[in-house]
Protein backbone atom coordinates (compact mmCIF):
# COMPACT_ATOMS: atom_id res chain seq x y z
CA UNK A 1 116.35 -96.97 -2.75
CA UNK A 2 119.53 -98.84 -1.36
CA UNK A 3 120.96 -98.12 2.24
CA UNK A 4 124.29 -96.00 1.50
CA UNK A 5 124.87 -97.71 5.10
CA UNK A 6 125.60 -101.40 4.03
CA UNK A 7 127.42 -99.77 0.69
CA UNK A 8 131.26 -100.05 1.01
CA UNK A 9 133.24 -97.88 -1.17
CA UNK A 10 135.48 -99.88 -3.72
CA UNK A 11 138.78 -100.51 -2.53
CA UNK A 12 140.45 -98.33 -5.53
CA UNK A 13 140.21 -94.37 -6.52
CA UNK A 14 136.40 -93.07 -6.35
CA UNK A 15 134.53 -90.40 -6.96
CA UNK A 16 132.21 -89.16 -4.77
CA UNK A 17 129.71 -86.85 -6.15
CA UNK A 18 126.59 -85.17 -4.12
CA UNK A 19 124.96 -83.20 -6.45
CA UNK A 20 121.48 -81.13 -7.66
CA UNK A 21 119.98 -78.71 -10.11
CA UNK A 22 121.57 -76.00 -8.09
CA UNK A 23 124.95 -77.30 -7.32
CA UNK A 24 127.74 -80.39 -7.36
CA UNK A 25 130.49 -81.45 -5.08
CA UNK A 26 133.13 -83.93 -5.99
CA UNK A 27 135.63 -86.31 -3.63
CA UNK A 28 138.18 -88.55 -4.44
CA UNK A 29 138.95 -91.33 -2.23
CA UNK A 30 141.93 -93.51 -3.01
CA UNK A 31 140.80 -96.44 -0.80
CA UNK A 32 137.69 -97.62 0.88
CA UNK A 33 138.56 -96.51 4.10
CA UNK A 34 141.01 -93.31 2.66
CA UNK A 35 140.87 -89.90 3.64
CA UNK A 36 138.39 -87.97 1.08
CA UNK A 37 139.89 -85.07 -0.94
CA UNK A 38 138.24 -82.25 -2.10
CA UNK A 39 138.04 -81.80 -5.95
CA UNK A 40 135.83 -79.43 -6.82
CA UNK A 41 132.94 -77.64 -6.50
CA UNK A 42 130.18 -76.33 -8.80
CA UNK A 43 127.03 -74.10 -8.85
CA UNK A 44 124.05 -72.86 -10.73
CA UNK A 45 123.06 -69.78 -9.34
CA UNK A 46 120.18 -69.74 -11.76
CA UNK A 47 118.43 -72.92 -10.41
CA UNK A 48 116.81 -71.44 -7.78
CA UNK A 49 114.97 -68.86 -10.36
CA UNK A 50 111.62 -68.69 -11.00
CA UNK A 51 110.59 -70.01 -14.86
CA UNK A 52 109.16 -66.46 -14.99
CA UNK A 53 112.65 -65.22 -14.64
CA UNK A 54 113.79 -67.59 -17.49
CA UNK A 55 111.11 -65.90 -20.12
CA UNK A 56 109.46 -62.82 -19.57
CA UNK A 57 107.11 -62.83 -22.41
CA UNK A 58 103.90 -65.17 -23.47
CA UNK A 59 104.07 -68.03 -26.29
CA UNK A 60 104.06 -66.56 -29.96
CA UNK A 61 101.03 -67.78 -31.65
CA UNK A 62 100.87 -69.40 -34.62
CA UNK A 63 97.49 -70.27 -37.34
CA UNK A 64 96.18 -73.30 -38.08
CA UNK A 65 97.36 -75.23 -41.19
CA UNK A 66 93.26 -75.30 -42.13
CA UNK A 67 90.70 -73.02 -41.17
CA UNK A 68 91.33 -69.77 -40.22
CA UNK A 69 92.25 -70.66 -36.06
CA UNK A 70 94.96 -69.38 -34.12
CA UNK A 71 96.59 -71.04 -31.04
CA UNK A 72 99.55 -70.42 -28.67
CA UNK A 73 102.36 -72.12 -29.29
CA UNK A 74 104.10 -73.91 -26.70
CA UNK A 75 107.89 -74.58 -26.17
CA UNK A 76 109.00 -78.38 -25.80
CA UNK A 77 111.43 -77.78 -22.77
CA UNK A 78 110.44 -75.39 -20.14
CA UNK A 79 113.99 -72.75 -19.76
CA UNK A 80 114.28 -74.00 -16.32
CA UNK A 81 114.77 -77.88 -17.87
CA UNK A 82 116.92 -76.69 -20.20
CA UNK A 83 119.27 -74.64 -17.44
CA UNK A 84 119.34 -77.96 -15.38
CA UNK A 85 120.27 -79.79 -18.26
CA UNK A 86 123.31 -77.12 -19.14
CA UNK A 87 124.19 -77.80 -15.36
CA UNK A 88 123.82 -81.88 -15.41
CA UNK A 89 125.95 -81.82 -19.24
CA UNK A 90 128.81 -79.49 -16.77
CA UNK A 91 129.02 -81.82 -14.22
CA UNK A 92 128.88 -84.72 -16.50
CA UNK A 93 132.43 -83.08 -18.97
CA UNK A 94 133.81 -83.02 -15.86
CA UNK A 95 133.50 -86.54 -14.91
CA UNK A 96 133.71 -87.53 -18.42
CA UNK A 97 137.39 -86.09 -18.08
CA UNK A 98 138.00 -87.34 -14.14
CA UNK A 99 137.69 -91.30 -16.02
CA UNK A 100 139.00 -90.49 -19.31
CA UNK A 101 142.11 -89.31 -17.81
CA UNK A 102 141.84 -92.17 -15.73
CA UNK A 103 142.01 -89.43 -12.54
CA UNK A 104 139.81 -92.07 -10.76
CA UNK A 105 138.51 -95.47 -11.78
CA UNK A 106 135.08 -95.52 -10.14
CA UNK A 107 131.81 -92.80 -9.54
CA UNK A 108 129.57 -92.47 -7.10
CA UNK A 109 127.09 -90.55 -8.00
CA UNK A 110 124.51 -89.27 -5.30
CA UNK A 111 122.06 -86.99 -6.62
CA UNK A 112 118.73 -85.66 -6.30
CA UNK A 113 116.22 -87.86 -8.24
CA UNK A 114 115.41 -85.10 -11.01
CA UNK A 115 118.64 -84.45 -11.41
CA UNK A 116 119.92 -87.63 -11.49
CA UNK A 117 118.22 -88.70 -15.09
CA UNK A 118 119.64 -85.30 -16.95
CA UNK A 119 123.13 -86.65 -15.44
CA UNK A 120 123.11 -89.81 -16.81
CA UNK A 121 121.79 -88.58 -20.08
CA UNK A 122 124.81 -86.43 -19.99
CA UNK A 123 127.06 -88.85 -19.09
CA UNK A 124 129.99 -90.89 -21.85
CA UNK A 125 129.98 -94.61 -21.92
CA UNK A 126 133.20 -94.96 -19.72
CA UNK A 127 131.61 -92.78 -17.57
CA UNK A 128 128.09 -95.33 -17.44
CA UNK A 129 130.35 -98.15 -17.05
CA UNK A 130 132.48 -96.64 -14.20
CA UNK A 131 129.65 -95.99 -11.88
CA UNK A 132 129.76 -98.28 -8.91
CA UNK A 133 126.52 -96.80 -7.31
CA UNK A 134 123.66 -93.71 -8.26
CA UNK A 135 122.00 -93.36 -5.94
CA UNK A 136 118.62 -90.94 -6.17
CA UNK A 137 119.56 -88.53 -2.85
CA UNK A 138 119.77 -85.17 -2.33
CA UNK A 139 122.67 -84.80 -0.26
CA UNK A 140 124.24 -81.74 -1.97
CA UNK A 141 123.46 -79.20 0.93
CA UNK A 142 124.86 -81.56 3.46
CA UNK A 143 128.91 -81.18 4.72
CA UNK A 144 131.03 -83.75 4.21
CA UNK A 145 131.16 -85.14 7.25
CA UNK A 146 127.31 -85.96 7.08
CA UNK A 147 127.76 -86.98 3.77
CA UNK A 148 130.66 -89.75 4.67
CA UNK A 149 128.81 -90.82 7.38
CA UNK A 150 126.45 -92.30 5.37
CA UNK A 151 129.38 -94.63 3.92
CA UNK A 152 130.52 -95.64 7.30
């Protein structure tokens, strides 16, 4: 895991984004040492559910292809993955758009470590290219003071 400490933000527009299953903040800061401004915010008030709450019922069941068995069958994706990846493909349109539209020119990406491999699944080849640093943190429930500080 790198230091965010001896990381210096590049010296052009950035965005900063802290972000989890649950929820996603974004910064832009013009300059390394420029004043942050506030974006946007996002949440997913469904990440904190229980899978239980996702799907109520048990797995259909299904018969063998020979012999006369019968077994559960079981779903690829758990509803819970597939709500956090619906979350990480939101927060990835929207910096798809932020470098498409050339808003900002580099990403930094903090995010918790699950979340952080749905993102990048998520995310366009601009956006791959523009990341300066990903870092696997979750810093989403932190302000933004505490969350700068770690870049000073």
């Amino acid at each position: 895991m790198n230091d965010l400490r001896n990381f210096l933000l590049p010296n052009e527009p950035t965005c900063i984004v802290a972000c989890s299953s649950a929820r996603a903040r974004f910064w832009q800061s013009p300059s390394r040492f420029g004043d942050w401004k506030s974006l946007a915010e996002m949440q997913d008030e469904t990440a904190t559910h229980a899978e239980s709450e996702f799907a109520s019922d048990r797995p259909g069941r299904s018969f063998d292809i020979v012999g006369k068995g019968r077994h559960a069958m079981s779903q690829s994706e758990s509803a819970q993955d597939h709500q956090t990846l619906v979350f990480a493909r939101q927060v990835a349109d929207y910096l798809n758009d932020a470098i498409a539209e050339s808003t900002v020119t580099n990403l930094v990406i903090i995010a918790a470590p699950g979340f952080l491999g749905y993102l990048r699944s998520e995310l366009s080849d601009n956006a791959l290219r523009a990341i300066v640093l990903a870092e696997p943190r979750n810093l989403s429930d932190l302000d933004e003071k505490e969350i700068r500080s770690y870049f000073e």
